[in-house]
C-alpha atoms as a PDB file:
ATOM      1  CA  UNK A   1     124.244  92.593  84.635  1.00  0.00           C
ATOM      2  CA  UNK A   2     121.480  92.631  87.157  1.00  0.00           C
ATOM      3  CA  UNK A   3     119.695  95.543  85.504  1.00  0.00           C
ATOM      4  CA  UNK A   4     119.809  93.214  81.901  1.00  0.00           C
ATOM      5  CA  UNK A   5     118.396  90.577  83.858  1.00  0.00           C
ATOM      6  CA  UNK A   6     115.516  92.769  85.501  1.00  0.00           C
ATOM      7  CA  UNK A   7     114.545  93.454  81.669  1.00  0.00           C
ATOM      8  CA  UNK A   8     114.923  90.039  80.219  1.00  0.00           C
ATOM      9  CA  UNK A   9     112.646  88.926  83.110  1.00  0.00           C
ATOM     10  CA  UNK A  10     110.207  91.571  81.905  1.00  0.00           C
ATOM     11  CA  UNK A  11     110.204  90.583  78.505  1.00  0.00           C
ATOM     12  CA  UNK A  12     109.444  86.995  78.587  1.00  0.00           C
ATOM     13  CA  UNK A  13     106.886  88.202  81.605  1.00  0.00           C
ATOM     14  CA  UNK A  14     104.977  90.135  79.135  1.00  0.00           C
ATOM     15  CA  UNK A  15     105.190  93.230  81.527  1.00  0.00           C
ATOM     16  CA  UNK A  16     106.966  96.764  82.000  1.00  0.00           C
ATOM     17  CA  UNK A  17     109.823  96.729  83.995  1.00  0.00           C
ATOM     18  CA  UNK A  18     109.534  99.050  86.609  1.00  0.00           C
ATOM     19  CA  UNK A  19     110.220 102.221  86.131  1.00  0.00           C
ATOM     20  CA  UNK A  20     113.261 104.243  88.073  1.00  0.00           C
ATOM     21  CA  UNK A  21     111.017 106.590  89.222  1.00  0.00           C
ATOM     22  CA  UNK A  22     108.525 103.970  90.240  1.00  0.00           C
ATOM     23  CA  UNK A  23     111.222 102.068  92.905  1.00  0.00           C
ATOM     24  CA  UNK A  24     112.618 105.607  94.583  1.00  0.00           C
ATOM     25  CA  UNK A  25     108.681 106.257  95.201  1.00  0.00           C
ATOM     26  CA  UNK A  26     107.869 102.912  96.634  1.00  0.00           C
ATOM     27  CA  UNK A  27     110.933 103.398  98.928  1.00  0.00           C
ATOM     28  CA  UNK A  28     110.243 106.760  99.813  1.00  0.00           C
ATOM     29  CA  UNK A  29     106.757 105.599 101.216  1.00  0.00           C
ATOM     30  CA  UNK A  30     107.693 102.601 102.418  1.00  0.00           C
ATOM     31  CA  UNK A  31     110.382 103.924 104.418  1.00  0.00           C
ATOM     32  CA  UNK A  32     107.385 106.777 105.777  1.00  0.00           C
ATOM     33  CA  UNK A  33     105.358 103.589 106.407  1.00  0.00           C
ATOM     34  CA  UNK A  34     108.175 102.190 108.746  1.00  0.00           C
ATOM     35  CA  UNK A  35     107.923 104.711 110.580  1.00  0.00           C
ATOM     36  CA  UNK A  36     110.919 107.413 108.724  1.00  0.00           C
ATOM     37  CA  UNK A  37     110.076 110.926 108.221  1.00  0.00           C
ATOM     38  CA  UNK A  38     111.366 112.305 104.937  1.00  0.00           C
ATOM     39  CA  UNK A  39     113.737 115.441 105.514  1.00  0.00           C
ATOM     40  CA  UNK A  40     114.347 116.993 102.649  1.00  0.00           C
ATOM     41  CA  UNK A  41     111.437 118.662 100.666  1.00  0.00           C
ATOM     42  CA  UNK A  42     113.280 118.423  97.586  1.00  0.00           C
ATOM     43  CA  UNK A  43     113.806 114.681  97.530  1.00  0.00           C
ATOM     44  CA  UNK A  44     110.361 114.370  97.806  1.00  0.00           C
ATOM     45  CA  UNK A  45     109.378 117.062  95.063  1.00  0.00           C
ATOM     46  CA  UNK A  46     111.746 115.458  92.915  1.00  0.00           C
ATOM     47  CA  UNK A  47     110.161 112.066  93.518  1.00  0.00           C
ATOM     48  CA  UNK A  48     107.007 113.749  92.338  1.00  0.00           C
ATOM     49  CA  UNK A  49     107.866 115.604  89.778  1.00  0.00           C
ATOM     50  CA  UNK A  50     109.695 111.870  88.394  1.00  0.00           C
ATOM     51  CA  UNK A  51     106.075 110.258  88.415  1.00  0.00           C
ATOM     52  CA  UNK A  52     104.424 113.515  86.320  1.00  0.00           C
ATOM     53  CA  UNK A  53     103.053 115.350  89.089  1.00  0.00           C
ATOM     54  CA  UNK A  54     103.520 119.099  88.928  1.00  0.00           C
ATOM     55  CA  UNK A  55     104.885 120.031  92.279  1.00  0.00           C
ATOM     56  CA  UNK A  56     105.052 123.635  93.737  1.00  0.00           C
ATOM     57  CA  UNK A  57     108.196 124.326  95.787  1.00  0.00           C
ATOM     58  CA  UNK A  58     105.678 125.563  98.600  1.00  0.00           C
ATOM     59  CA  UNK A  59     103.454 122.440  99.071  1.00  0.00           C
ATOM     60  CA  UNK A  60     103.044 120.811 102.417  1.00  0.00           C
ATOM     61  CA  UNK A  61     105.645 117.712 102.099  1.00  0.00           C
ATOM     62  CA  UNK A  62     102.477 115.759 103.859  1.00  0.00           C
ATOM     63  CA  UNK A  63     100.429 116.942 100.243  1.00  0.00           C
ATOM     64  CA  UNK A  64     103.184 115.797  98.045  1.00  0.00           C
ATOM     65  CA  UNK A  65     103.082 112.225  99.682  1.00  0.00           C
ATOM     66  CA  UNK A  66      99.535 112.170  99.514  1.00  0.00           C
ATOM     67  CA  UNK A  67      99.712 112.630  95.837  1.00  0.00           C
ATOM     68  CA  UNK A  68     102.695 109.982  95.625  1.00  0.00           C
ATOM     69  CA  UNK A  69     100.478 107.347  96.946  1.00  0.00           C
ATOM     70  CA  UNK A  70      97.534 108.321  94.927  1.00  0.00           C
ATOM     71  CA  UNK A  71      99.788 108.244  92.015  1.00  0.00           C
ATOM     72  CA  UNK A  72     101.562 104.941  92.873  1.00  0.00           C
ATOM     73  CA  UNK A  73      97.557 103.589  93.733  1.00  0.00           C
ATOM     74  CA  UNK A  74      96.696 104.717  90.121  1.00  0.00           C
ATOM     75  CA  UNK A  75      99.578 103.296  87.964  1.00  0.00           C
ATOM     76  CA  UNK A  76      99.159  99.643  90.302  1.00  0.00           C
ATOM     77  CA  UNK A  77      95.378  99.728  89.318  1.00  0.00           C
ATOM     78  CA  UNK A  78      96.300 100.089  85.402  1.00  0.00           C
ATOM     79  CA  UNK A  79      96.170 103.824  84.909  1.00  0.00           C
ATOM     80  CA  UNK A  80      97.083 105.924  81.843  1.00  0.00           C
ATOM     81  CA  UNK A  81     101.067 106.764  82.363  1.00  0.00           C
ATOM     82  CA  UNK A  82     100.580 109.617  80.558  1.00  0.00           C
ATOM     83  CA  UNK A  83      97.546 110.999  82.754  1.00  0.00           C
ATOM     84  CA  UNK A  84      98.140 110.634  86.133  1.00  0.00           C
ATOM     85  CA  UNK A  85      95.561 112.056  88.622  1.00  0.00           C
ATOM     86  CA  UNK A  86      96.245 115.146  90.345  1.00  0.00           C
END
């Protein structure tokens, strides 16, 4: 019910709801803001890979965050879902 409620709020908005993707990223880094440090690689690659960033399974977790936030900075400034920056 909440979900339909989330989109029927979008609707008569006139905006996207947010995207899946979109929340698990803004949680990821606001839980690294707060202070967490994120354990498992793979969460975060996944997270990545969810927002259409090509993610090797040897990056530097700190690299993969950095491109989160550039990613999430991007989308919340109006960019092209379908290009996001690298």
């Amino acid at each position: 019910m909440r979900k339909w409620w989330c989109w029927l709020k979008a609707v008569w908005s006139g905006r996207k709801p947010e995207s899946h993707e979109r929340r698990r990223a803004l949680a990821l880094i606001a839980a690294i803001d707060a202070g967490g440090v994120p354990l498992n690689p793979a969460r975060v690659n996944d997270i990545a890979r969810g927002l259409g960033l090509e993610v090797s399974r040897k990056a530097p977790v700190e690299s993969t965050i950095a491109r989160i936030r550039r990613a999430l900075d991007f989308k919340a400034s109006g960019g092209d879902d379908q290009n996001p920056p690298a």
